[in-house]
C-alpha atoms as a PDB file:
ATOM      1  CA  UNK A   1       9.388 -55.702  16.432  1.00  0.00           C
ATOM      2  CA  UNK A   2       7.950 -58.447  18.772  1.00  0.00           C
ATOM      3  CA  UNK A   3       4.342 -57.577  20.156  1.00  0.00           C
ATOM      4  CA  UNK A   4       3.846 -56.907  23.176  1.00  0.00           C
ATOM      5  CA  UNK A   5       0.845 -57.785  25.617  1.00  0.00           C
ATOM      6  CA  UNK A   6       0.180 -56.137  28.758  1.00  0.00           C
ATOM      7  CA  UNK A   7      -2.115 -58.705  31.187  1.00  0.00           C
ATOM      8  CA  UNK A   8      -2.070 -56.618  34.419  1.00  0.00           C
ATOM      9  CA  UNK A   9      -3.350 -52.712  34.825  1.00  0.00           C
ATOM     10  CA  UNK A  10      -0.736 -49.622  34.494  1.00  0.00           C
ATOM     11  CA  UNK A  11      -0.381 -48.658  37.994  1.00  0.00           C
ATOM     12  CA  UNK A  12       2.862 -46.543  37.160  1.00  0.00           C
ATOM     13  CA  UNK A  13       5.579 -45.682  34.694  1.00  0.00           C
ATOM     14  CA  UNK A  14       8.569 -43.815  33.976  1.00  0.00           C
ATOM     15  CA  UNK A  15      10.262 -42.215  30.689  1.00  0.00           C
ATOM     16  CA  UNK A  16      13.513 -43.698  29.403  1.00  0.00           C
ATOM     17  CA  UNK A  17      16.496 -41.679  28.519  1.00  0.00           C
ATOM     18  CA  UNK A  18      17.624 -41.618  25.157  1.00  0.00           C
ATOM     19  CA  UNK A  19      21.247 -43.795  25.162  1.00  0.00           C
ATOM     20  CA  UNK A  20      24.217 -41.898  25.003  1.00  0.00           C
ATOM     21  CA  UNK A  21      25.228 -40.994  21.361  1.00  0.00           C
ATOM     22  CA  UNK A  22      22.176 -41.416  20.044  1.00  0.00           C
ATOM     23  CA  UNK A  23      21.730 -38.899  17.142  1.00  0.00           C
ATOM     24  CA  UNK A  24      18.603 -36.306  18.003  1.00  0.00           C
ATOM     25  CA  UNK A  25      16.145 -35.258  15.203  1.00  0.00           C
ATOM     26  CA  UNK A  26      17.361 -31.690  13.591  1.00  0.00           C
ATOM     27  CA  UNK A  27      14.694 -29.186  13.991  1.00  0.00           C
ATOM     28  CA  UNK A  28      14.578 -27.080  10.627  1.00  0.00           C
ATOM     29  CA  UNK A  29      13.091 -23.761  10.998  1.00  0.00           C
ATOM     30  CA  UNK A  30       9.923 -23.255   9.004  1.00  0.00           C
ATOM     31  CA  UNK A  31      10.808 -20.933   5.954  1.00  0.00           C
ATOM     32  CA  UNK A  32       9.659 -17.649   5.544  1.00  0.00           C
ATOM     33  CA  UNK A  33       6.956 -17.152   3.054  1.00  0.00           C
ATOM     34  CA  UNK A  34       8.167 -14.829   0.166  1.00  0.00           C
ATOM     35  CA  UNK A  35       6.746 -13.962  -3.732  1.00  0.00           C
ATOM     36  CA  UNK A  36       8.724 -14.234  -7.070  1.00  0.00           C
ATOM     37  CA  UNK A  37      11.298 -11.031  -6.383  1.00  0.00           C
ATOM     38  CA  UNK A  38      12.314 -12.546  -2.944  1.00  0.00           C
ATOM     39  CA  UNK A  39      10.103 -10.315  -0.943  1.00  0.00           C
ATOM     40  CA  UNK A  40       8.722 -11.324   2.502  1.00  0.00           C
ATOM     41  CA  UNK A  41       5.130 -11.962   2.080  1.00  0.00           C
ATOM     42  CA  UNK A  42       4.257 -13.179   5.788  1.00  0.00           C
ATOM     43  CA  UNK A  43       7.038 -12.657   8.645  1.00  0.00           C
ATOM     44  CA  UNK A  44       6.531 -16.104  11.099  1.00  0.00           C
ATOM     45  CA  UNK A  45       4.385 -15.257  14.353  1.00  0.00           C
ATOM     46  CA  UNK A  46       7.470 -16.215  16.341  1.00  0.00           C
ATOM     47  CA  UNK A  47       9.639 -13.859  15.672  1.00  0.00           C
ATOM     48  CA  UNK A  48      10.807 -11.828  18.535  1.00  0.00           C
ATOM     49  CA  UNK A  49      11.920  -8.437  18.651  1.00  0.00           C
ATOM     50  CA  UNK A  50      15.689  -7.036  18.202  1.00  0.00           C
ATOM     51  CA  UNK A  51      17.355  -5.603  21.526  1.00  0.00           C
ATOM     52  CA  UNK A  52      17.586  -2.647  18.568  1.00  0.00           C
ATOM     53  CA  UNK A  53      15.956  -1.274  16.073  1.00  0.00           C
ATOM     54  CA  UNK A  54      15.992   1.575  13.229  1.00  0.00           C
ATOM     55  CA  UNK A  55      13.198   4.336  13.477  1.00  0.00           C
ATOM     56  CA  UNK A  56      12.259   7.543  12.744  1.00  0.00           C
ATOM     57  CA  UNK A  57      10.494  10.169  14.476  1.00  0.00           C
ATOM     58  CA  UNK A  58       7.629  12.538  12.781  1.00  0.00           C
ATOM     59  CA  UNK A  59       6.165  16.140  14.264  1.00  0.00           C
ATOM     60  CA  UNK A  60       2.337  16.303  13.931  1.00  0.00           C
ATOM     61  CA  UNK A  61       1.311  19.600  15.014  1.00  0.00           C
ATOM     62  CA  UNK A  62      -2.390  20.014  14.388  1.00  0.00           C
ATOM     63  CA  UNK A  63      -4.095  23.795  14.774  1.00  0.00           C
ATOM     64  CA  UNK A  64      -7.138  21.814  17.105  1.00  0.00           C
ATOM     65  CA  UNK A  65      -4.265  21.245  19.641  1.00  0.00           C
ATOM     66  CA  UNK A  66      -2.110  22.894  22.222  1.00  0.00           C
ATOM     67  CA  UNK A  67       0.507  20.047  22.110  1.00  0.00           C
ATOM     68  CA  UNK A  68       2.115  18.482  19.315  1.00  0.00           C
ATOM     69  CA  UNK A  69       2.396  14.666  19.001  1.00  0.00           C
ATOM     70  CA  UNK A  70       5.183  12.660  18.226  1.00  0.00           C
ATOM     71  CA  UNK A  71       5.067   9.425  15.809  1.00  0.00           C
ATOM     72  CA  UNK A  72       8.018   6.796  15.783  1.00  0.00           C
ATOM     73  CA  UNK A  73       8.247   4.201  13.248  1.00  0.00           C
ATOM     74  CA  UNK A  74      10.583   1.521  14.384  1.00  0.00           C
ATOM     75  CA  UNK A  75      11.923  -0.905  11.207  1.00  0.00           C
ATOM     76  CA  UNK A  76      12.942  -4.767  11.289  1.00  0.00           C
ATOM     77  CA  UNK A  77      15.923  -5.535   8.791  1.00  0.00           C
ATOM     78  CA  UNK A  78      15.135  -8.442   6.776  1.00  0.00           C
ATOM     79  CA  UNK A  79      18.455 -10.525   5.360  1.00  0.00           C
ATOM     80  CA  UNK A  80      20.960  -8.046   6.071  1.00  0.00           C
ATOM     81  CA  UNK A  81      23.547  -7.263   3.865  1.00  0.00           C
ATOM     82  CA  UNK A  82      22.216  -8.949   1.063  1.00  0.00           C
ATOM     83  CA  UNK A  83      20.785  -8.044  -2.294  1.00  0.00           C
ATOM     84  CA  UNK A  84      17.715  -9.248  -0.593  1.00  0.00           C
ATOM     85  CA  UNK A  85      17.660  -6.822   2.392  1.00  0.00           C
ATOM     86  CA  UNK A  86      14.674  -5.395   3.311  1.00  0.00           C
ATOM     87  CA  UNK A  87      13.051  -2.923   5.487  1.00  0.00           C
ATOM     88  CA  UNK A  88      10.177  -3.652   6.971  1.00  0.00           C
ATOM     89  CA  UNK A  89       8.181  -1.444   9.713  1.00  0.00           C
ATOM     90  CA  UNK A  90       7.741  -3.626  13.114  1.00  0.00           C
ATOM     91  CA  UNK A  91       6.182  -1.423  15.701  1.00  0.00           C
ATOM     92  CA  UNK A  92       4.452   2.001  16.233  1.00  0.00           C
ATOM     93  CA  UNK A  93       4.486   4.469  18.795  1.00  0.00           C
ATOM     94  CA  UNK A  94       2.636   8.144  19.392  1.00  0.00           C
ATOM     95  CA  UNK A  95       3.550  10.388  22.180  1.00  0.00           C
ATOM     96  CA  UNK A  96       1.954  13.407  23.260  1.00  0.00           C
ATOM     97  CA  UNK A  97       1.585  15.462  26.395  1.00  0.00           C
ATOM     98  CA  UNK A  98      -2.668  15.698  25.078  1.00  0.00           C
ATOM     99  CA  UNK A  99      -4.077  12.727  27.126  1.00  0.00           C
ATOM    100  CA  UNK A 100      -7.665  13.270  25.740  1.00  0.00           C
ATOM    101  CA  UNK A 101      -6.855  11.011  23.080  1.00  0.00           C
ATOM    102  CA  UNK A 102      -4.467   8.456  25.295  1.00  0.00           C
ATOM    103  CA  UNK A 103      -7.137   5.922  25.199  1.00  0.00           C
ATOM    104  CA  UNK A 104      -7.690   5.495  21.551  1.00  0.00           C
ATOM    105  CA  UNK A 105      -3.714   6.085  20.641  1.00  0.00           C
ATOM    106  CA  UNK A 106      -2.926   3.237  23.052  1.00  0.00           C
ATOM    107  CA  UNK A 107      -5.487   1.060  20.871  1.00  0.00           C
ATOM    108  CA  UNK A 108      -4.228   2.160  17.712  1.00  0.00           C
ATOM    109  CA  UNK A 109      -0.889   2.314  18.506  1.00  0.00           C
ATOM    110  CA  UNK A 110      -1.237  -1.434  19.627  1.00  0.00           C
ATOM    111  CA  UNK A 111      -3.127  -2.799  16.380  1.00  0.00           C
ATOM    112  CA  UNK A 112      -1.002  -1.576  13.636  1.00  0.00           C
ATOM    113  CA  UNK A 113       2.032  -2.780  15.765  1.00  0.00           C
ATOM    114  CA  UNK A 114       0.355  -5.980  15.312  1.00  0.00           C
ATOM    115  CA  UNK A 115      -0.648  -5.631  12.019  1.00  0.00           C
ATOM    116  CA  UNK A 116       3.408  -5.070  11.061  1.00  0.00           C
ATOM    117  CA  UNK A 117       4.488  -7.939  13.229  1.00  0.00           C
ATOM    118  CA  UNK A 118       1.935  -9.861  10.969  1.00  0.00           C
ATOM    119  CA  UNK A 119       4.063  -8.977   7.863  1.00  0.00           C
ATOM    120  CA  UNK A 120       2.317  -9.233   4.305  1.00  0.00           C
ATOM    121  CA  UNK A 121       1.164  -6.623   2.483  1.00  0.00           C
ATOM    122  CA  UNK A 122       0.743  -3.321   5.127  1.00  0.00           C
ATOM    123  CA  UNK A 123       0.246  -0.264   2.574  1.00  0.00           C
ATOM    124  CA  UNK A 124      -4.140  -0.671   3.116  1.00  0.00           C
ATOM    125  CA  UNK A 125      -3.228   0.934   6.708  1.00  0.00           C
ATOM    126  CA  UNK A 126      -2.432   4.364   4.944  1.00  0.00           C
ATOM    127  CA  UNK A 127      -5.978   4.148   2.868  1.00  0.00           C
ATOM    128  CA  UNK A 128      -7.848   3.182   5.692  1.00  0.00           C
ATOM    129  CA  UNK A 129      -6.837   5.770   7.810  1.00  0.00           C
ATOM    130  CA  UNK A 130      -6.290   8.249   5.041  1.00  0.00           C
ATOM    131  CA  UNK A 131     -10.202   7.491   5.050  1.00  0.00           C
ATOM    132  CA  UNK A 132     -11.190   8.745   8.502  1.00  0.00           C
ATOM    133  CA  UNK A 133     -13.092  11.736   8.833  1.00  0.00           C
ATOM    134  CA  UNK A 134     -13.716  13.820  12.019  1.00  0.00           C
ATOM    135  CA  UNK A 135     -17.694  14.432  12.491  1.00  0.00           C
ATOM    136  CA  UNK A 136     -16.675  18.103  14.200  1.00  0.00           C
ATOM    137  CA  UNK A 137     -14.883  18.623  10.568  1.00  0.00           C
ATOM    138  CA  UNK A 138     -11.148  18.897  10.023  1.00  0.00           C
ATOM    139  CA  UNK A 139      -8.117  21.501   9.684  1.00  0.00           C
ATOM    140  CA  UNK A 140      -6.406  23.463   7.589  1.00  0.00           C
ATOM    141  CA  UNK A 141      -2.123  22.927   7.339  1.00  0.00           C
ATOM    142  CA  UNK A 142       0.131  25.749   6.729  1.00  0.00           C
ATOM    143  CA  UNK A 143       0.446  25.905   2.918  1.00  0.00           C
ATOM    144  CA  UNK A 144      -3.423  25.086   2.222  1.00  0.00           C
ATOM    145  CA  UNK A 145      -3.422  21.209   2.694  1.00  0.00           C
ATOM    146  CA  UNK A 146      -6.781  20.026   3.898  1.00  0.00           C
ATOM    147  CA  UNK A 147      -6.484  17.476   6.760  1.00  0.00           C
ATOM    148  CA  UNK A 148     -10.329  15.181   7.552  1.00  0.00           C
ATOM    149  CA  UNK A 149      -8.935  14.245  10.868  1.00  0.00           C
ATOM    150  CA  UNK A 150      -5.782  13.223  13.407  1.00  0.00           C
ATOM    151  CA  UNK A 151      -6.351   9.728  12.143  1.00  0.00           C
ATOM    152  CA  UNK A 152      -6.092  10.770   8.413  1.00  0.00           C
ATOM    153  CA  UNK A 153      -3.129  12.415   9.091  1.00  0.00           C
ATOM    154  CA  UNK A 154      -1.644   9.508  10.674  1.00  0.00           C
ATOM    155  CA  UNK A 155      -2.318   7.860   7.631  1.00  0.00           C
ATOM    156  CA  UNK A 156      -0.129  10.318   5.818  1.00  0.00           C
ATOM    157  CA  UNK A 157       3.041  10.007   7.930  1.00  0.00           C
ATOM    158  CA  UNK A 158       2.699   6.505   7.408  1.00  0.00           C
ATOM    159  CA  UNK A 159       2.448   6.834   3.694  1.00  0.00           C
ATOM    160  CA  UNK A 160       5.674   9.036   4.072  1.00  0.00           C
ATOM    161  CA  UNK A 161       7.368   6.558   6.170  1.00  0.00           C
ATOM    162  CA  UNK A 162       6.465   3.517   3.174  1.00  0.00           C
ATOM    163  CA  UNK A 163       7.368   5.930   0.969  1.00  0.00           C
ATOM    164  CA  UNK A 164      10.997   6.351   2.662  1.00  0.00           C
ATOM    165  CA  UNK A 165      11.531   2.882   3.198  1.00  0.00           C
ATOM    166  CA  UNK A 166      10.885   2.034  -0.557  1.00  0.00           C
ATOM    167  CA  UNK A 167       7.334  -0.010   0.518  1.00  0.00           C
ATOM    168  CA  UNK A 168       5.386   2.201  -1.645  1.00  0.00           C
ATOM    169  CA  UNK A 169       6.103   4.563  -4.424  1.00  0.00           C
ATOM    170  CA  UNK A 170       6.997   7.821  -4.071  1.00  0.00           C
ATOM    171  CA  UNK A 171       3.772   9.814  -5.032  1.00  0.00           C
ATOM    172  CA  UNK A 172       4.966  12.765  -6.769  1.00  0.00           C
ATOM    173  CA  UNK A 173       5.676  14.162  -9.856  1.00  0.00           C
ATOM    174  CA  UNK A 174       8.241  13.180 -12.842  1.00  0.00           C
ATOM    175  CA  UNK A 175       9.631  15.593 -14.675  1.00  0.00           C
ATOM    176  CA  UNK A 176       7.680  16.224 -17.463  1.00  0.00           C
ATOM    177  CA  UNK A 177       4.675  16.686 -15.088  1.00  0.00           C
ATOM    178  CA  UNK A 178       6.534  19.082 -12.874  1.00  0.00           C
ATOM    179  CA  UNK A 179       7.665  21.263 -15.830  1.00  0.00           C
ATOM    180  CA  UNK A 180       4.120  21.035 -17.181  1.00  0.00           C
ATOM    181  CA  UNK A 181       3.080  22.487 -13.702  1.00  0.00           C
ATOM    182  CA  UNK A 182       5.926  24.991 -13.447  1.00  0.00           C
ATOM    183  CA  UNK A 183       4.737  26.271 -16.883  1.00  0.00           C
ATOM    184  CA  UNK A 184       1.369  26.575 -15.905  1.00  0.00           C
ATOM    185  CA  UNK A 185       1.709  28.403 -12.591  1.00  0.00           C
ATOM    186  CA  UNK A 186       4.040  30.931 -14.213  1.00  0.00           C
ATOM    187  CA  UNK A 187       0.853  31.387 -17.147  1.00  0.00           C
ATOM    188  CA  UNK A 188      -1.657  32.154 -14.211  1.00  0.00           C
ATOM    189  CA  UNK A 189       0.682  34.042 -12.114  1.00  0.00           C
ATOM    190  CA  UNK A 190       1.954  36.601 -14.893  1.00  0.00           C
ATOM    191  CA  UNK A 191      -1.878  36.595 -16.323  1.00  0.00           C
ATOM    192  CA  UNK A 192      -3.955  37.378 -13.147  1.00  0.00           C
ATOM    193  CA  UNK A 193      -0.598  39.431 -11.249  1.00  0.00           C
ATOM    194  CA  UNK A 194      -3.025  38.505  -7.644  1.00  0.00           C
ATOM    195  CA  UNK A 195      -1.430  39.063  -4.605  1.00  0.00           C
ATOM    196  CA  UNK A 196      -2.826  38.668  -1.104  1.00  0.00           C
ATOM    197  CA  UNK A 197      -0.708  39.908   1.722  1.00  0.00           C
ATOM    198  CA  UNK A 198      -2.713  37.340   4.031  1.00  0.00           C
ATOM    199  CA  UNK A 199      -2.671  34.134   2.375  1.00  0.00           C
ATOM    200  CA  UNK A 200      -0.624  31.637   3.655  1.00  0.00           C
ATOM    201  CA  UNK A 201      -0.512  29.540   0.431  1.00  0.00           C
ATOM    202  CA  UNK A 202       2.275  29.185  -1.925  1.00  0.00           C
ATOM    203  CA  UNK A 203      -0.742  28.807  -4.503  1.00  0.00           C
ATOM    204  CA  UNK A 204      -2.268  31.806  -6.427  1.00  0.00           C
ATOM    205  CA  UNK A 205      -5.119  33.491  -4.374  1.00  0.00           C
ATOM    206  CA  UNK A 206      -8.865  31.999  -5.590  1.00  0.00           C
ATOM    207  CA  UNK A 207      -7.602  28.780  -5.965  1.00  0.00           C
ATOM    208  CA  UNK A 208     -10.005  25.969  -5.126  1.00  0.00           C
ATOM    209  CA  UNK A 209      -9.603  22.713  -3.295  1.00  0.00           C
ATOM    210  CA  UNK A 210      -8.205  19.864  -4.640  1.00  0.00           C
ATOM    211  CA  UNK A 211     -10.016  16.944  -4.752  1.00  0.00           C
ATOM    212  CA  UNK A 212      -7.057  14.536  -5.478  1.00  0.00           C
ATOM    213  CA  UNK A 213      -4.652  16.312  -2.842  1.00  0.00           C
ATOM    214  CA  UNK A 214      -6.495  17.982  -0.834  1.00  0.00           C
ATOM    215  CA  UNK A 215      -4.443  21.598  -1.673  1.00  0.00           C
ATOM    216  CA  UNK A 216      -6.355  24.603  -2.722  1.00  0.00           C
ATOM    217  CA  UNK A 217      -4.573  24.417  -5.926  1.00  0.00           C
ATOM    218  CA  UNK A 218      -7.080  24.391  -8.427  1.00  0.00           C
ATOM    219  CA  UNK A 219      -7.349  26.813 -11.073  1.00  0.00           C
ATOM    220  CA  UNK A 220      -8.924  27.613 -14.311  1.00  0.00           C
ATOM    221  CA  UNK A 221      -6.247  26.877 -17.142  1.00  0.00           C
ATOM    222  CA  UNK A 222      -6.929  26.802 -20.930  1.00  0.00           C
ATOM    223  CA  UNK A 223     -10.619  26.374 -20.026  1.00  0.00           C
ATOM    224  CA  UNK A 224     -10.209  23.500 -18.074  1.00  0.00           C
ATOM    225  CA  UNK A 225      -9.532  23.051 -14.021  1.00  0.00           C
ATOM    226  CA  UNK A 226      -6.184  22.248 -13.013  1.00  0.00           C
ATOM    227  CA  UNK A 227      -4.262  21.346 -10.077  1.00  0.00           C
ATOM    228  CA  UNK A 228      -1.326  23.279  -9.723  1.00  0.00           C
ATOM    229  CA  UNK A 229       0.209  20.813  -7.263  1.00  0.00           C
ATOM    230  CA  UNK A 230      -0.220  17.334  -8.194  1.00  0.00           C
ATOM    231  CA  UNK A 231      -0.909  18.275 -12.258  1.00  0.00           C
ATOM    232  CA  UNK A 232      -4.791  16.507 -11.986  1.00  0.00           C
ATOM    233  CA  UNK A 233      -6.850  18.032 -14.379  1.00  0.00           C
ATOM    234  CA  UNK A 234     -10.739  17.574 -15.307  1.00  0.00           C
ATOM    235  CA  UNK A 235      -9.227  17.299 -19.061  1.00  0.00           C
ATOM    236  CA  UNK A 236      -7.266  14.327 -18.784  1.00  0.00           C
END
């Protein structure tokens, strides 16, 4: 290419069109980072949402409120239709006619959308919130479950919704532990014969609180304390 001097000062210019047929540069989309098994690792920043998407709904009725609140879980589909399809969750949502806590389930509601837009690994959400505990203490569920907080139990529908999805393993028992449990409960049951016409629990009455589940499971077994729920014992 000849070299070119310019002896007088720019005082104006102008862009020239590309000729006609001239062949334009292909712009190749940046591939999407994924581990060994074909997994997406990160989802790119860019990507914009579906005019539709799948989601499911979840009831949390809490006894420390007159209204219940509603969670939806909207899911991107990752390569369709392909061994490689995935599920991944994309955006959040709470609704509740309570609007004391509108503020903070805006905020929430907002980061952990963005945290699933983000794509990687999600599942720390459900510890982190799993975590939270309410300073004016926490509740009770129908069948003895202990719940910290409303945030905790966020974290638990979202475990549940991983869990669906296939995101995280499903948490409860094979079955050899279940029939271990079975046995167990049927040992206690025919031994102590306790009945309280009260108690809301499916457990035997006297049990204590689980420190693994959080169910007032526990009970004294073969000289050792035993869950009667999730099979965790002080034994091993």
């Amino acid at each position: 290419m000849a070299e070119i001097r310019i002896s007088k000062a720019i005082v104006d210019f102008r862009v020239e069109a590309e000729p006609p047929g001239a062949a334009k540069p292909v712009e190749r989309p940046q591939p999407v980072e994924t581990s060994a098994d074909g997994k997406v690792v990160r989802m790119h920043e860019k990507l914009e949402r579906p005019e539709m998407l799948r989601g499911s709904t979840y009831k949390v009725k809490t006894p420390i409120s007159d209204h219940a609140m509603y969670v939806t879980i909207n899911d991107l589909i990752l390569n369709p239709d392909t061994e490689f399809e995935q599920r991944r969750p994309f955006e959040i949502f709470i609704n509740s006619k309570n609007l004391d806590h509108y503020q903070w389930i805006v905020a929430l509601t907002r980061i952990m959308s963005a945290v699933f837009r983000k794509g990687g690994d999600v599942t720390f959400i459900v510890d982190e919130l799993k975590a939270v505990f309410d300073p004016r203490g926490g509740y009770w569920q129908p069948g003895g479950k202990f719940m910290p907080s409303i945030i905790a139990e966020l974290g638990h529908i979202i475990e549940k919704h991983l869990q669906f999805i296939g995101m995280l393993p499903d948490s409860g028992l094979d079955e050899h532990q279940q029939r271990l449990v079975e046995t167990k409960r049927r040992e206690f049951e025919d031994r102590t014969k306790q009945q309280d016409a009260f108690a809301a629990s499916e457990f035997p009455a006297g049990a204590q609180l689980c420190g693994k589940c959080s169910v007032t499971a526990v009970v004294m077994m073969d000289g050792c304390m035993t869950c009667l729920n999730c099979g965790e014992s002080k034994c091993g």
